[in-house]
PDB file of N, CA and C in Angstrom:
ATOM      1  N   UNK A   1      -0.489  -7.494  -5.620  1.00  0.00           N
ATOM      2  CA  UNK A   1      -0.127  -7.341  -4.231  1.00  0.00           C
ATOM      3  C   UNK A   1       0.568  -5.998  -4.068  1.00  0.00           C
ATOM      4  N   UNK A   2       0.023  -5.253  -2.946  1.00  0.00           N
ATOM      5  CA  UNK A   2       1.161  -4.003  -2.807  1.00  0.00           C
ATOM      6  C   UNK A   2       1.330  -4.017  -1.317  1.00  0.00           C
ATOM      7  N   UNK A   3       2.791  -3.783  -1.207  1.00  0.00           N
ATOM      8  CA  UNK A   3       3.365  -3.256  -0.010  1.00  0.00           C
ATOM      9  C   UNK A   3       3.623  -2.301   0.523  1.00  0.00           C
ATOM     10  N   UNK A   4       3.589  -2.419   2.027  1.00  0.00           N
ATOM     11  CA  UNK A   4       2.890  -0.611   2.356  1.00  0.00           C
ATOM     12  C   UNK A   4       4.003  -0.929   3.826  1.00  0.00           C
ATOM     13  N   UNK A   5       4.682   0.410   4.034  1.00  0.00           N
ATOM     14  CA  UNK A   5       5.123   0.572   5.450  1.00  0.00           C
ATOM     15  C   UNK A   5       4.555   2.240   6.340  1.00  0.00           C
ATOM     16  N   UNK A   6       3.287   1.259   6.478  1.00  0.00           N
ATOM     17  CA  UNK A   6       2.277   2.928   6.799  1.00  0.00           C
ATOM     18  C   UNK A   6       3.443   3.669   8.491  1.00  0.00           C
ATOM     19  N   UNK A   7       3.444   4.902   8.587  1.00  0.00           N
ATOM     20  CA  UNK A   7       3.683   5.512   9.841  1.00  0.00           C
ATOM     21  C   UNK A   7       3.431   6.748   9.748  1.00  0.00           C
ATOM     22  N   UNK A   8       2.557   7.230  10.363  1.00  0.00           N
ATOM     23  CA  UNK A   8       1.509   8.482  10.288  1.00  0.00           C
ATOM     24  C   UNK A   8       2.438   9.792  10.852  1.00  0.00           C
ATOM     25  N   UNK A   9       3.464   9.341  11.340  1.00  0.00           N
ATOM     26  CA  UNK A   9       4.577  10.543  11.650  1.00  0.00           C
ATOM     27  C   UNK A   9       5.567  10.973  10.413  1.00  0.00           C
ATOM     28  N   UNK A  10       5.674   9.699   9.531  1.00  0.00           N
ATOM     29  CA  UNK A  10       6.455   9.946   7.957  1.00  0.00           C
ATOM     30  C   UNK A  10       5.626  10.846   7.289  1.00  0.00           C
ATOM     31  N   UNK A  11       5.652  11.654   7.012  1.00  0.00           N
ATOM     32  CA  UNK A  11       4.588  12.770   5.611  1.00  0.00           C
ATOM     33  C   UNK A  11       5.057  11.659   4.155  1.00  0.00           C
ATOM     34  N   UNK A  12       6.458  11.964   3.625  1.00  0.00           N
ATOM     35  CA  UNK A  12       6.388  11.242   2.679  1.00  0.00           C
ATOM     36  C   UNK A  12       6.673  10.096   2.407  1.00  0.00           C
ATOM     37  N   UNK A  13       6.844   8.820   3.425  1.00  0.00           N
ATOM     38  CA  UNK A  13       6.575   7.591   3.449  1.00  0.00           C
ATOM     39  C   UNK A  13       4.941   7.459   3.349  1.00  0.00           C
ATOM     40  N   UNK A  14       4.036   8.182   4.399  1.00  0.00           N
ATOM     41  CA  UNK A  14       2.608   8.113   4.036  1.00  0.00           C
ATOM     42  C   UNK A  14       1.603   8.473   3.068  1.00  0.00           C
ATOM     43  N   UNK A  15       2.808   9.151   2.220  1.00  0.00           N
ATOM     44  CA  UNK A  15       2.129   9.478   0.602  1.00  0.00           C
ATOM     45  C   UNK A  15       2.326   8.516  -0.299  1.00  0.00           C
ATOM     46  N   UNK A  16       3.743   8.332   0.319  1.00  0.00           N
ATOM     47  CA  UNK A  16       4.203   7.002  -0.623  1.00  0.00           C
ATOM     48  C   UNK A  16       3.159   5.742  -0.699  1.00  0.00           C
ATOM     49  N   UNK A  17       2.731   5.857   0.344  1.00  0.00           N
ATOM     50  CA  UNK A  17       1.774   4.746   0.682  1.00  0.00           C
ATOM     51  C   UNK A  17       0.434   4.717  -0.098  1.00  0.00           C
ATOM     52  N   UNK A  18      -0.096   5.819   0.293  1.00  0.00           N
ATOM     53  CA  UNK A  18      -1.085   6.159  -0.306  1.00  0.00           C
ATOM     54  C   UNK A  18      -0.832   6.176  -2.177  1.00  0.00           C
ATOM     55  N   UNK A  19       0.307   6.486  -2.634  1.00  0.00           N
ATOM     56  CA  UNK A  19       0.563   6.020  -3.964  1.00  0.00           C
ATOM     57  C   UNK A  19       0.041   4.849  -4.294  1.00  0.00           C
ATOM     58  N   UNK A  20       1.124   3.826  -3.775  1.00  0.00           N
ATOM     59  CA  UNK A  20       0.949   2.465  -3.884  1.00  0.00           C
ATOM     60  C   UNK A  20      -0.250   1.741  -3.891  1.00  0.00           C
ATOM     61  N   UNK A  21      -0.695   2.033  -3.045  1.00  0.00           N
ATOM     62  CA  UNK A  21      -1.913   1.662  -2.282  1.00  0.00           C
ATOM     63  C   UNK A  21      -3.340   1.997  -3.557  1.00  0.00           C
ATOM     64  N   UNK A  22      -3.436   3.205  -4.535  1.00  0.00           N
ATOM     65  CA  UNK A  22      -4.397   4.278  -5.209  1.00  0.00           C
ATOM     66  C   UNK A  22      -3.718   3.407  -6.644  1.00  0.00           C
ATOM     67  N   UNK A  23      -2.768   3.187  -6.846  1.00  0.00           N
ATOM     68  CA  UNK A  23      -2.175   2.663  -8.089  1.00  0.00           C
ATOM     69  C   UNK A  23      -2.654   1.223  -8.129  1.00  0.00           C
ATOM     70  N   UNK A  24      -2.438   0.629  -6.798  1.00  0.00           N
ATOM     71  CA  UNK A  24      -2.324  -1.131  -6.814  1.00  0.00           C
ATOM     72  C   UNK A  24      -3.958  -1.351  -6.904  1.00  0.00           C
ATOM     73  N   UNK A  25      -4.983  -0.571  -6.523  1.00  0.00           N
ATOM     74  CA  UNK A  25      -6.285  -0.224  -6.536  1.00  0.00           C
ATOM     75  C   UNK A  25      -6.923  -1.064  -7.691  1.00  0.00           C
ATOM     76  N   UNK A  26      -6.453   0.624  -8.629  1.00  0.00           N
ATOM     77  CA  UNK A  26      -6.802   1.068 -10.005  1.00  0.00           C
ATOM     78  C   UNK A  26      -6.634   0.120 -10.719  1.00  0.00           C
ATOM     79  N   UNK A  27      -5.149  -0.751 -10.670  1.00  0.00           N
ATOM     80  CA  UNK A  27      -4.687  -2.259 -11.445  1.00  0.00           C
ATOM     81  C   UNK A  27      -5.421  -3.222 -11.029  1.00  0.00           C
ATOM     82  N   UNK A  28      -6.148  -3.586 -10.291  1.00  0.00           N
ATOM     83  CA  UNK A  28      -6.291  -4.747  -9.568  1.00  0.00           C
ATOM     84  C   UNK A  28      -8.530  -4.380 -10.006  1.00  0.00           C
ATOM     85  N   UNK A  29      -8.685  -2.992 -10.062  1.00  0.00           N
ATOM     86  CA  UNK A  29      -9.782  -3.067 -10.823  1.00  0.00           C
ATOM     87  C   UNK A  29     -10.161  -3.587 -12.202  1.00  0.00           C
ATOM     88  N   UNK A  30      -8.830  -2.799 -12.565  1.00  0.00           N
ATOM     89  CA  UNK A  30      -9.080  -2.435 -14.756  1.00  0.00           C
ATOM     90  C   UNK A  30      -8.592  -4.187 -14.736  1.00  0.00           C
ATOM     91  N   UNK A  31      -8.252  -5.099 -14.141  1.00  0.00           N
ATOM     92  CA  UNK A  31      -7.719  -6.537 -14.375  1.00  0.00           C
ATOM     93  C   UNK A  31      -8.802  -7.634 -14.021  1.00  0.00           C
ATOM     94  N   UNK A  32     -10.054  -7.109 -12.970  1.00  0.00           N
ATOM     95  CA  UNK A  32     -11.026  -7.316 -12.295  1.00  0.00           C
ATOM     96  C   UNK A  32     -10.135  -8.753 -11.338  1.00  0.00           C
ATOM     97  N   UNK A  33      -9.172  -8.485 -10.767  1.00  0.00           N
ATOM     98  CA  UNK A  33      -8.544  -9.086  -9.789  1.00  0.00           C
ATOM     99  C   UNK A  33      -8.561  -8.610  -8.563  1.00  0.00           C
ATOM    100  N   UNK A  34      -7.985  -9.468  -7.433  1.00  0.00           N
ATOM    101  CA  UNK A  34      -8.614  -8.868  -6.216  1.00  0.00           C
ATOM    102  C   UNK A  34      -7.284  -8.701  -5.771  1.00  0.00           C
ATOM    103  N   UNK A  35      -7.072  -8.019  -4.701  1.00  0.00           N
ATOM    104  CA  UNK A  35      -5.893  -6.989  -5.078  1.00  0.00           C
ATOM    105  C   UNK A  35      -5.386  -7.639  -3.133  1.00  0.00           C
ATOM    106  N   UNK A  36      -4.160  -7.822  -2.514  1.00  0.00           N
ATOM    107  CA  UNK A  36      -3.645  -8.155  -1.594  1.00  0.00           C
ATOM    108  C   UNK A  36      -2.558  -6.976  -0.950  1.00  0.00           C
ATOM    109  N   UNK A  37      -2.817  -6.886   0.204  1.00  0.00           N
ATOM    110  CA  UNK A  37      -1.944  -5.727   0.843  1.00  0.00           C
ATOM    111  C   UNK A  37      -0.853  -6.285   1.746  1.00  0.00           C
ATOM    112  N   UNK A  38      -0.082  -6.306   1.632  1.00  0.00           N
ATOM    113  CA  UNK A  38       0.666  -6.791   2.805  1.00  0.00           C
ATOM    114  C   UNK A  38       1.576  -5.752   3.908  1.00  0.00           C
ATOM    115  N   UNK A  39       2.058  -5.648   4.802  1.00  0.00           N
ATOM    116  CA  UNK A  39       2.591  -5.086   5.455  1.00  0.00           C
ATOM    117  C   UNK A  39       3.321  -6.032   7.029  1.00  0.00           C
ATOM    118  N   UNK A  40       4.769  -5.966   6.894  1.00  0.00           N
ATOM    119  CA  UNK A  40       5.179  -6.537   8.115  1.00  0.00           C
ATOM    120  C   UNK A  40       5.859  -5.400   9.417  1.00  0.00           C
ATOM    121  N   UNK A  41       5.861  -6.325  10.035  1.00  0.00           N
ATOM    122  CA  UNK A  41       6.250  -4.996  11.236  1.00  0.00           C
ATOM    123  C   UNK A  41       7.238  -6.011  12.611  1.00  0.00           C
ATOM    124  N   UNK A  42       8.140  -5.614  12.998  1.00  0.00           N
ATOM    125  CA  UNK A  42       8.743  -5.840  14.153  1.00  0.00           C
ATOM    126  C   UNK A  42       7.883  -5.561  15.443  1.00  0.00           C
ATOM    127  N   UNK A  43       8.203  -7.199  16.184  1.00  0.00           N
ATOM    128  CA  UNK A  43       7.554  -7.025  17.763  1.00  0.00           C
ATOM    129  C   UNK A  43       8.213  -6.088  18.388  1.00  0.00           C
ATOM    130  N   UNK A  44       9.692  -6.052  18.131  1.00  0.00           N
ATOM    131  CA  UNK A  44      10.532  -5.212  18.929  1.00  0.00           C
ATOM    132  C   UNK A  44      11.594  -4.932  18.392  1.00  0.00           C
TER     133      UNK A  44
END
């Protein structure tokens, strides 16, 4: 599972993401597991 707090105005929160995201990938291939993203967000 990887967790992601995407916001396209962060530069390096959205790299960060893209880390996570390219790493949790790669593991979830080489394990042949299927890989879960989660992300929560406030209504307000």
């Amino acid at each position: 599972m990887a967790a992601v707090d995407p916001d396209p105005t962060e530069i390096d929160r959205d790299a960060l993401n893209a880390l996570i995201l390219n790493l949790s990938a790669s593991m979830a291939e080489e394990n042949d597991a299927e890989l879960h993203i989660d992300h929560a967000w406030t209504l307000f």
